[in-house]
PDB file of N, CA and C in Angstrom:
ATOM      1  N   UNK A   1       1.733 -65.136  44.440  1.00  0.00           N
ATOM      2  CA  UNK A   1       0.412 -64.708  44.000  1.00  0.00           C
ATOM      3  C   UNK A   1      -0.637 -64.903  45.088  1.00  0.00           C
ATOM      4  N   UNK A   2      -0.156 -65.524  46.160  1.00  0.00           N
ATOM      5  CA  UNK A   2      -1.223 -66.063  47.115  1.00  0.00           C
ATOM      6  C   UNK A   2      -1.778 -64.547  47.887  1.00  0.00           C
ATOM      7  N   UNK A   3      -1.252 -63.660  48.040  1.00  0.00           N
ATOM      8  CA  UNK A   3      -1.199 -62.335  48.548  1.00  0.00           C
ATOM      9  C   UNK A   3      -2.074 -61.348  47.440  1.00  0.00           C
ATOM     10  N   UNK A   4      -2.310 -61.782  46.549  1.00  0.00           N
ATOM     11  CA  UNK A   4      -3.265 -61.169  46.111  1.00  0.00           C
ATOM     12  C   UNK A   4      -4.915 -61.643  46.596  1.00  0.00           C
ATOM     13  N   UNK A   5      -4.823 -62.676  46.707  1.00  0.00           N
ATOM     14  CA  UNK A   5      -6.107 -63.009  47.508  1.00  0.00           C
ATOM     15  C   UNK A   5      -6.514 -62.587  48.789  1.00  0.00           C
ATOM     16  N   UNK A   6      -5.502 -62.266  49.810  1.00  0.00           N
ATOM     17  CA  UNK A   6      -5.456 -61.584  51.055  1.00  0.00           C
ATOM     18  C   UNK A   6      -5.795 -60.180  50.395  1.00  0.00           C
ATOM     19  N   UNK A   7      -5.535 -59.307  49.900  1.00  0.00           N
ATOM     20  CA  UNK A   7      -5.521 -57.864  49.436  1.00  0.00           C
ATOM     21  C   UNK A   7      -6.710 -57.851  48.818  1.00  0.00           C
ATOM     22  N   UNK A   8      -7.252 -58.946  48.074  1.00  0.00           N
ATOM     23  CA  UNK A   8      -9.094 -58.106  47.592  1.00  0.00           C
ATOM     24  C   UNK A   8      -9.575 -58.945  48.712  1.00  0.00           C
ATOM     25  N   UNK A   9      -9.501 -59.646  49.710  1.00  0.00           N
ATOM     26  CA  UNK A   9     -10.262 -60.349  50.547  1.00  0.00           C
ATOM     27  C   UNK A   9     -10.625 -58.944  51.486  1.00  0.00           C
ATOM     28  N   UNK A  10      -9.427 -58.125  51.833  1.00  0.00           N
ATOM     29  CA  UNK A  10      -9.064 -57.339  52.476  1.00  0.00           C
ATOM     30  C   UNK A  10      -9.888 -55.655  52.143  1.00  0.00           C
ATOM     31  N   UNK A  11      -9.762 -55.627  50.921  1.00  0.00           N
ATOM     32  CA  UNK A  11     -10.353 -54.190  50.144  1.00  0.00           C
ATOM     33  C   UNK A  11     -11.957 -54.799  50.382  1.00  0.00           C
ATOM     34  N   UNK A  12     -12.560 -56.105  50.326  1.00  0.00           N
ATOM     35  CA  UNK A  12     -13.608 -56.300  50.721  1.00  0.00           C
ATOM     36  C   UNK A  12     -14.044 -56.410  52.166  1.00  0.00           C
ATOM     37  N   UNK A  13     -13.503 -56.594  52.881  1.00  0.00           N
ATOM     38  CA  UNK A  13     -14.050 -56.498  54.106  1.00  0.00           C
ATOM     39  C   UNK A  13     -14.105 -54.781  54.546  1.00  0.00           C
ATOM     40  N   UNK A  14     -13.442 -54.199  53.883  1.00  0.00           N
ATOM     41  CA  UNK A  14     -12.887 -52.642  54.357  1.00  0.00           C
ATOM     42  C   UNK A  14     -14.464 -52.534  53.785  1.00  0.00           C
ATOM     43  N   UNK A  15     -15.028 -52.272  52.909  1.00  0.00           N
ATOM     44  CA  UNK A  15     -15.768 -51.987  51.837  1.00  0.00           C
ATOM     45  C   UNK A  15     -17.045 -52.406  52.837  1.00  0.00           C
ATOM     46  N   UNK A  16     -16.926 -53.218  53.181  1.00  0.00           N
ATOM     47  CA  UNK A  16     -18.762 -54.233  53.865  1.00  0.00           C
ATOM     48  C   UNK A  16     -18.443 -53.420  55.389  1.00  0.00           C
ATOM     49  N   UNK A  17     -17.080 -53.036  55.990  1.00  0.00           N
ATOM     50  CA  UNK A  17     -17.436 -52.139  56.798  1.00  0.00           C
ATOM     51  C   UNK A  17     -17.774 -51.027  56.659  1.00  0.00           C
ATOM     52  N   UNK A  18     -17.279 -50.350  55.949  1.00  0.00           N
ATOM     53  CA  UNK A  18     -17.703 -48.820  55.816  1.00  0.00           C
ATOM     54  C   UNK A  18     -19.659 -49.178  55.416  1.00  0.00           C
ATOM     55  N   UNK A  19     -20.182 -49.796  54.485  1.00  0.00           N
ATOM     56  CA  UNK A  19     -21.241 -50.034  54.150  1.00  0.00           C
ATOM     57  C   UNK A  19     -21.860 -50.239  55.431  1.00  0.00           C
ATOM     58  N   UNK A  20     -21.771 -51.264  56.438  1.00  0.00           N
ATOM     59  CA  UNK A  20     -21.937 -51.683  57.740  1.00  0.00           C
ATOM     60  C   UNK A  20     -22.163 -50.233  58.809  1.00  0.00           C
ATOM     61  N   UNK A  21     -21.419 -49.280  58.323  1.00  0.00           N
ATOM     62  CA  UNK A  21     -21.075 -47.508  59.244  1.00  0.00           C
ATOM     63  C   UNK A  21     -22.176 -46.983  58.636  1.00  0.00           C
ATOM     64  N   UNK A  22     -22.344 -47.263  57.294  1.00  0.00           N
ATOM     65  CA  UNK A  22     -23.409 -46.564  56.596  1.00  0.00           C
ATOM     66  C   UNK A  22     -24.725 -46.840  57.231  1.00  0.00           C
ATOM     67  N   UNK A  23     -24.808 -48.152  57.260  1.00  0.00           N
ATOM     68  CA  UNK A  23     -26.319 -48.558  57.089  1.00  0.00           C
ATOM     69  C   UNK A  23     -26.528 -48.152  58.843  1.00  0.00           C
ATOM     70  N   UNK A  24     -25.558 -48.005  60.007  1.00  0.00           N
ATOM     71  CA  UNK A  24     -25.612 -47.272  61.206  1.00  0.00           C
ATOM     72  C   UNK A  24     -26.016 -46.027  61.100  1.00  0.00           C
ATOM     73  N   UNK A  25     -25.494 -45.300  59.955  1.00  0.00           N
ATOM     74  CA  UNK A  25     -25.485 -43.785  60.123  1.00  0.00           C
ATOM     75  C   UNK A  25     -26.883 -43.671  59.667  1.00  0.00           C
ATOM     76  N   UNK A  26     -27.295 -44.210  58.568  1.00  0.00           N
ATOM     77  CA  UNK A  26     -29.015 -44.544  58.022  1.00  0.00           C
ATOM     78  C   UNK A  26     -29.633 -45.100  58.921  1.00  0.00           C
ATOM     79  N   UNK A  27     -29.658 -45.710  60.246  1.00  0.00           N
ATOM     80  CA  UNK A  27     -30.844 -46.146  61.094  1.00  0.00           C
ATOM     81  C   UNK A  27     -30.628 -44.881  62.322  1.00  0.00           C
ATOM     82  N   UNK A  28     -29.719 -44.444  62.550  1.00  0.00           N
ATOM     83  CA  UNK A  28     -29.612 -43.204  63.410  1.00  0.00           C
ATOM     84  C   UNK A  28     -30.559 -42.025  63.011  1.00  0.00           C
ATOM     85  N   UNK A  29     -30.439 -41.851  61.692  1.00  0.00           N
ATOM     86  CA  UNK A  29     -30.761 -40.585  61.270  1.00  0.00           C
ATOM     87  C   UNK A  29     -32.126 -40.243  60.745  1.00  0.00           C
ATOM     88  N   UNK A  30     -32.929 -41.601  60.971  1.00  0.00           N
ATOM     89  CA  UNK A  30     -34.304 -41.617  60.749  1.00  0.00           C
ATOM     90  C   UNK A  30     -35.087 -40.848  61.592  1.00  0.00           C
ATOM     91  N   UNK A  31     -36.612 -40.660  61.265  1.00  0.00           N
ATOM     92  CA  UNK A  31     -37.454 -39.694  62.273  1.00  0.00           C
ATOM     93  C   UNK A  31     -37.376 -40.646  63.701  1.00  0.00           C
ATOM     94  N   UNK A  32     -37.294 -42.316  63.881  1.00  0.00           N
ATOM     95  CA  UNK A  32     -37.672 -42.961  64.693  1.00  0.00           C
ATOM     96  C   UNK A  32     -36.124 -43.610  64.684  1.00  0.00           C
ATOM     97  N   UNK A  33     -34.903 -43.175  65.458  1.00  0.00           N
ATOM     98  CA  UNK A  33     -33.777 -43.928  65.458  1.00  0.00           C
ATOM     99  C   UNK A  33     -33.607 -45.588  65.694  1.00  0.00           C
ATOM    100  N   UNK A  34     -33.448 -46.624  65.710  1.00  0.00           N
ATOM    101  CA  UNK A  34     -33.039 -47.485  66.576  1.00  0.00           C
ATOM    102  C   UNK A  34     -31.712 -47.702  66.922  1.00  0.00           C
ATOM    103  N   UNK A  35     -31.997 -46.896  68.192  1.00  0.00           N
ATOM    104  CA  UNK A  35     -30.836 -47.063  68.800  1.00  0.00           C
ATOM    105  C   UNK A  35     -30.319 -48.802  69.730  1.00  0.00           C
ATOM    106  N   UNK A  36     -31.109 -49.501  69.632  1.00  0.00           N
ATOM    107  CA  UNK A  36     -30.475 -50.745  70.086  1.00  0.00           C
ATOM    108  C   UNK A  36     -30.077 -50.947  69.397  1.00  0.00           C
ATOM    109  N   UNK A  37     -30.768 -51.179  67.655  1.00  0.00           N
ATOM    110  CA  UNK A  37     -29.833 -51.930  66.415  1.00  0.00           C
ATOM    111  C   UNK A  37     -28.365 -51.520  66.387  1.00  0.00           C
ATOM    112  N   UNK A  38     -28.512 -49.787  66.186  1.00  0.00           N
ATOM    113  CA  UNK A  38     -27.171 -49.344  66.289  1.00  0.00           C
ATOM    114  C   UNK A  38     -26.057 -49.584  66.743  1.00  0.00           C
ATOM    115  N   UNK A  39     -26.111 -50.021  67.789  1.00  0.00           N
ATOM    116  CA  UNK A  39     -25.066 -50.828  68.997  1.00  0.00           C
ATOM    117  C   UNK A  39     -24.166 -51.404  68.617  1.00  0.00           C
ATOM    118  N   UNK A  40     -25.006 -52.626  68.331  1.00  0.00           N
ATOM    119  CA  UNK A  40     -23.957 -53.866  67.869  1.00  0.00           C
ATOM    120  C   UNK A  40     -23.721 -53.622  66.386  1.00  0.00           C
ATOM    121  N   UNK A  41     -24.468 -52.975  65.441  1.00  0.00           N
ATOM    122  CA  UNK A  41     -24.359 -53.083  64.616  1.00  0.00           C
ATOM    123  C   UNK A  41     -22.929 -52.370  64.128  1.00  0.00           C
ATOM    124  N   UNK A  42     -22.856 -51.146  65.346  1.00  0.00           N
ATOM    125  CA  UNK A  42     -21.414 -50.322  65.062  1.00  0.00           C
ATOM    126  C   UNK A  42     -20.316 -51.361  65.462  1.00  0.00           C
ATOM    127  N   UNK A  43     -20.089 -52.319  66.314  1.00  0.00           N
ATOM    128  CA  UNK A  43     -19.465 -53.090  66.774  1.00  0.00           C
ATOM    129  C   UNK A  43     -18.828 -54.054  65.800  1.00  0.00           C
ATOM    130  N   UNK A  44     -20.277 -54.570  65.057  1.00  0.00           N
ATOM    131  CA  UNK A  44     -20.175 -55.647  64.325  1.00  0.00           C
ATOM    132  C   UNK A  44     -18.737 -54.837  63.335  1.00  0.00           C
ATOM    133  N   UNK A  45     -19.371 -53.870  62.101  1.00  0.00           N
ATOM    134  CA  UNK A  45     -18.732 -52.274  61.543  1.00  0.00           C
ATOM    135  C   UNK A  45     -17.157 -52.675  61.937  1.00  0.00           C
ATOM    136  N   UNK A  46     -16.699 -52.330  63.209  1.00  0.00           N
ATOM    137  CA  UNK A  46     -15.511 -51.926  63.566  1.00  0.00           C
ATOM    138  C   UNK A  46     -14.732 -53.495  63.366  1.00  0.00           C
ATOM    139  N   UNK A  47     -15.068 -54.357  63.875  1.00  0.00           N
ATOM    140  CA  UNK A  47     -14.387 -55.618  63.871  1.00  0.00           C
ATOM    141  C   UNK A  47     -13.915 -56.026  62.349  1.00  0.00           C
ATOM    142  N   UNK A  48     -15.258 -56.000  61.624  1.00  0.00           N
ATOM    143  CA  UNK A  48     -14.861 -56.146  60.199  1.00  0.00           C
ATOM    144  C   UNK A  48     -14.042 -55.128  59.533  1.00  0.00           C
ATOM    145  N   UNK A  49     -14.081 -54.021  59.478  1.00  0.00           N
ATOM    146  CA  UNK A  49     -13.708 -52.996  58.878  1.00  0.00           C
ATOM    147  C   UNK A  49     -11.656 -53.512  59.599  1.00  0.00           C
ATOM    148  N   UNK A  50     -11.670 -53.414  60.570  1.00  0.00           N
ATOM    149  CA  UNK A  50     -10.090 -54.045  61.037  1.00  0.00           C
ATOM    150  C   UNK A  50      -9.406 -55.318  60.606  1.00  0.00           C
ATOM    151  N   UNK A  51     -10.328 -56.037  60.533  1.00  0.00           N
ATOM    152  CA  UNK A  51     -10.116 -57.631  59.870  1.00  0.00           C
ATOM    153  C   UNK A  51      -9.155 -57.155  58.775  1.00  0.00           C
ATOM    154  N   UNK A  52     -10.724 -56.494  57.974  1.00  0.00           N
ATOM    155  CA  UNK A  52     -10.152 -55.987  56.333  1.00  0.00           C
ATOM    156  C   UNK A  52      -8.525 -55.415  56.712  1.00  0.00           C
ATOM    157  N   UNK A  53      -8.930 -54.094  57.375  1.00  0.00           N
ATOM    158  CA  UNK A  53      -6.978 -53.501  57.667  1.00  0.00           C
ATOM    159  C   UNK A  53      -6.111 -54.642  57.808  1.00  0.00           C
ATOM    160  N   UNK A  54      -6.051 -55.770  58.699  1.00  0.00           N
ATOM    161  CA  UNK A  54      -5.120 -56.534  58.987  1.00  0.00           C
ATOM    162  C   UNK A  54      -4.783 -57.498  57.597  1.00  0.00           C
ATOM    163  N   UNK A  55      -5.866 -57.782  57.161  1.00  0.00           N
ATOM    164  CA  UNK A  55      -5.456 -58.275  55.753  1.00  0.00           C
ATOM    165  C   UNK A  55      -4.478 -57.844  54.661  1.00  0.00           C
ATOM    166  N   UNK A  56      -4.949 -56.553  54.368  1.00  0.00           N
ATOM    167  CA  UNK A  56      -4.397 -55.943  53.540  1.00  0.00           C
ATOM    168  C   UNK A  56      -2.664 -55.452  53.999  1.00  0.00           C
ATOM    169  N   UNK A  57      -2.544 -55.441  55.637  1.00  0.00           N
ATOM    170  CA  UNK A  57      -1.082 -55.385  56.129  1.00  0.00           C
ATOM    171  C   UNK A  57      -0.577 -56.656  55.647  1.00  0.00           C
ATOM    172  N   UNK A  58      -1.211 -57.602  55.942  1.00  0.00           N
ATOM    173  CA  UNK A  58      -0.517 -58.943  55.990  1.00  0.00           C
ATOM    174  C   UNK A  58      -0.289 -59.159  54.509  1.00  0.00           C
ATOM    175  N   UNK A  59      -1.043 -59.135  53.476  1.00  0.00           N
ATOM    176  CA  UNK A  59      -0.878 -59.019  51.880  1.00  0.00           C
ATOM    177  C   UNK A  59       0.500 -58.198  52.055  1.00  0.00           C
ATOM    178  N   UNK A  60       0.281 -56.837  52.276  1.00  0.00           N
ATOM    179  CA  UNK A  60       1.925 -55.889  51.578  1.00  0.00           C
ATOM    180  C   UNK A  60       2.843 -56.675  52.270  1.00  0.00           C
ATOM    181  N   UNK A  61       2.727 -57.073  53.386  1.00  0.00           N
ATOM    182  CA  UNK A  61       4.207 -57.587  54.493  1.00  0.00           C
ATOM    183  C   UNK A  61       4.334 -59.191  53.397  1.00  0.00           C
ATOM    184  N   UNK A  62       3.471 -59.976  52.897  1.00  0.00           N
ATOM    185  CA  UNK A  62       4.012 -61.000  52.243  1.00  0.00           C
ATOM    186  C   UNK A  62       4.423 -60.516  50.970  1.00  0.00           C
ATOM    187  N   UNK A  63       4.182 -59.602  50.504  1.00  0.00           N
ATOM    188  CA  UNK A  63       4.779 -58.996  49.226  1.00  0.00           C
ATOM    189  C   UNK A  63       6.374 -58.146  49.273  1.00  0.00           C
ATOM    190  N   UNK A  64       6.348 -57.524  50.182  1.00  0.00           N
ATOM    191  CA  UNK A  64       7.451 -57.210  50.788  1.00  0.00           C
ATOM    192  C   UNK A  64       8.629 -58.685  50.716  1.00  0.00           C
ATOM    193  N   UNK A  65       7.834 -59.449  51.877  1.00  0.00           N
ATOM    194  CA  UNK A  65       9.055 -60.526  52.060  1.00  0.00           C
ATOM    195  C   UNK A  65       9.198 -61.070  50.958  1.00  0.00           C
ATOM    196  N   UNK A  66       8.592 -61.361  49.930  1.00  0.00           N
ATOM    197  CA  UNK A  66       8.875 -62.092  48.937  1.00  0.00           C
ATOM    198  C   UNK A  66       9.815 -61.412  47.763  1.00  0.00           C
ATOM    199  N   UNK A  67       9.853 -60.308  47.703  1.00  0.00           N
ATOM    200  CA  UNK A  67      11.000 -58.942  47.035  1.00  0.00           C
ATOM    201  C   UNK A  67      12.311 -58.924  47.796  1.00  0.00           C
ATOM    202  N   UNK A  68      12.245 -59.653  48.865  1.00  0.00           N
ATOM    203  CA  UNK A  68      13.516 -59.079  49.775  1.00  0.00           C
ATOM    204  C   UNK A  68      14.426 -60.208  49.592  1.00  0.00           C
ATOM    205  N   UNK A  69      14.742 -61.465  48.902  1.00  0.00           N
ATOM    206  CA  UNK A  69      15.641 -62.159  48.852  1.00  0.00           C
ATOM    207  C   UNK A  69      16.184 -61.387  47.304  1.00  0.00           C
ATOM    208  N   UNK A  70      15.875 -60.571  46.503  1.00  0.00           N
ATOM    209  CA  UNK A  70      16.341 -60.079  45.384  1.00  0.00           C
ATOM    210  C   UNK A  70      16.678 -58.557  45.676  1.00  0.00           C
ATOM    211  N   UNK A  71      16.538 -58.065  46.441  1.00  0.00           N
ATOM    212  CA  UNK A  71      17.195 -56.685  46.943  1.00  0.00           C
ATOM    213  C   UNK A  71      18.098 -57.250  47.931  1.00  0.00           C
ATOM    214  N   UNK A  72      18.131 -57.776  48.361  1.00  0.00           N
ATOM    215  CA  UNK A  72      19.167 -58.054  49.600  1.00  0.00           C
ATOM    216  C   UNK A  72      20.533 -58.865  48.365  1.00  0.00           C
ATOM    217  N   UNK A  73      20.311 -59.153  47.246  1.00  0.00           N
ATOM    218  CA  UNK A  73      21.408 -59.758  46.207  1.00  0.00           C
ATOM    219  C   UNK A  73      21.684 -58.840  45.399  1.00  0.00           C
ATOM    220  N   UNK A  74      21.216 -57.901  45.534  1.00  0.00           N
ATOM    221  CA  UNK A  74      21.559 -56.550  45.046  1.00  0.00           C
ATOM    222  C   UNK A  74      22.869 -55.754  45.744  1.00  0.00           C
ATOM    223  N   UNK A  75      22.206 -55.612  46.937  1.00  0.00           N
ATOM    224  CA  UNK A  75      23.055 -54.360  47.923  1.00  0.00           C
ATOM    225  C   UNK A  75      24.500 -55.059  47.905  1.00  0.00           C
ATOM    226  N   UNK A  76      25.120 -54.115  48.307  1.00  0.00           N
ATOM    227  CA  UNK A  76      26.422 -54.895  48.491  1.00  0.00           C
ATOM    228  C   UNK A  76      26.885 -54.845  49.569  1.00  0.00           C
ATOM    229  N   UNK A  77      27.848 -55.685  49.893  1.00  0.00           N
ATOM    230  CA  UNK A  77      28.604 -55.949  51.065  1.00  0.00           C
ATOM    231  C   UNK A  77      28.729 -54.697  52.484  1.00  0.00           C
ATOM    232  N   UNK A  78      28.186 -55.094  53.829  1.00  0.00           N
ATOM    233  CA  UNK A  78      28.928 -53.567  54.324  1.00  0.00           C
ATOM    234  C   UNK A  78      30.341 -53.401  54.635  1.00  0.00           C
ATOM    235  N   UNK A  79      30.615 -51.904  54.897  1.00  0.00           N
ATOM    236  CA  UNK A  79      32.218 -51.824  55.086  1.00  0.00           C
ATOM    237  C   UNK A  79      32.243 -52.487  56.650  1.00  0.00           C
ATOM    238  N   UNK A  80      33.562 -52.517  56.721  1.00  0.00           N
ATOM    239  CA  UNK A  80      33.776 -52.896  57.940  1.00  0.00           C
ATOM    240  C   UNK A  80      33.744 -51.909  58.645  1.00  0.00           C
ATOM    241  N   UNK A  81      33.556 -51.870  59.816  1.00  0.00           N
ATOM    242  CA  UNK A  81      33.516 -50.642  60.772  1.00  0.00           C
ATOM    243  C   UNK A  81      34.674 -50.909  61.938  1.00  0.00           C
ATOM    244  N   UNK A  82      34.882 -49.759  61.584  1.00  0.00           N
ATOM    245  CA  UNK A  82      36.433 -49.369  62.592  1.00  0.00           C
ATOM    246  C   UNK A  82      36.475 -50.364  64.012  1.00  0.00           C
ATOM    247  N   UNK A  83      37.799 -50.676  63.984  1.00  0.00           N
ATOM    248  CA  UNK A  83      38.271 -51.331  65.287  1.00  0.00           C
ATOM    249  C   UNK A  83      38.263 -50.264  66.035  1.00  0.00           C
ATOM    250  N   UNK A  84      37.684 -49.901  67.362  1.00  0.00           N
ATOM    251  CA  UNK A  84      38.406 -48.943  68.558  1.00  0.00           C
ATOM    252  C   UNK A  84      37.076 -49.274  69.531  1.00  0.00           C
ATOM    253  N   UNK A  85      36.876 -48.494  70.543  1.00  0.00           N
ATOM    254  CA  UNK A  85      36.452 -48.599  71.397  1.00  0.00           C
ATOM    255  C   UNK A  85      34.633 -49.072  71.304  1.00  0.00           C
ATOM    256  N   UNK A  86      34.053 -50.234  71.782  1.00  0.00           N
ATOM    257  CA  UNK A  86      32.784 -50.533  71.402  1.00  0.00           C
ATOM    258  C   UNK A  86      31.585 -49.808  72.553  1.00  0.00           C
ATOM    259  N   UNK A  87      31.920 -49.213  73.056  1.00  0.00           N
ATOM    260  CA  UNK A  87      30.904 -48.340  73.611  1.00  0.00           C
ATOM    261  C   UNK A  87      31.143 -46.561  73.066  1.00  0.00           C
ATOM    262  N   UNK A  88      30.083 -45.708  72.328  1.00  0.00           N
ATOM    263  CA  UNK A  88      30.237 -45.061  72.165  1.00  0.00           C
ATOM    264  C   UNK A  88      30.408 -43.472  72.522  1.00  0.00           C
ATOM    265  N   UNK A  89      30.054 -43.406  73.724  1.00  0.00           N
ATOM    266  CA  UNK A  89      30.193 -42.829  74.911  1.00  0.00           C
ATOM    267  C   UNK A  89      30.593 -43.382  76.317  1.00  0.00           C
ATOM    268  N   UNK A  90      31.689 -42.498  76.993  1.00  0.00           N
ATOM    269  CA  UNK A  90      32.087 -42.824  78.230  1.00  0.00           C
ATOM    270  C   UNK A  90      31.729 -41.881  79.549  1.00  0.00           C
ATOM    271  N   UNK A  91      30.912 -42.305  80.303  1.00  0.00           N
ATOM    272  CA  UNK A  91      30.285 -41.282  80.977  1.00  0.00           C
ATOM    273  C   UNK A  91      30.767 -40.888  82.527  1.00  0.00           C
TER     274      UNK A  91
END
């Protein structure tokens, strides 16, 4: 369950970036731009907005691993694979 906390931590940071792009695209588009604010402010935007992405990877990848000791007791055995030559081309 701990991976659910990574995943809305994650949908929130995505969320305060895009808002963060917004409130860039709203000081750009005024009669009087500020373009210094803009700067960092797109900067600030991108860092968070990735945070969020990496979160939400790291949530599915612990959700993943935690499913995979019960599919892997599922599958069954592999066949053996033929005795003969271990390189598969001879050039």
């Amino acid at each position: 369950m701990r991976f659910w906390l990574r995943e809305i931590a994650g949908w929130l940071l995505v969320g305060l970036g895009l808002f963060l792009f917004y409130i860039v695209l709203a000081i750009t588009l005024t009669d009087r731009p500020w373009l210094i604010t803009a700067g960092p402010l797109t900067l600030i935007g991108i860092i968070v907005f990735r945070g969020g992405i990496h979160l939400l990877k790291v949530a599915v990848a612990a959700r993943i691993c935690m499913k995979a000791p019960v599919m892997a007791a599922r599958t069954p055995a592999p066949l053996d694979q033929p005795k003969g030559n271990s390189q598969p081309l001879e050039w």
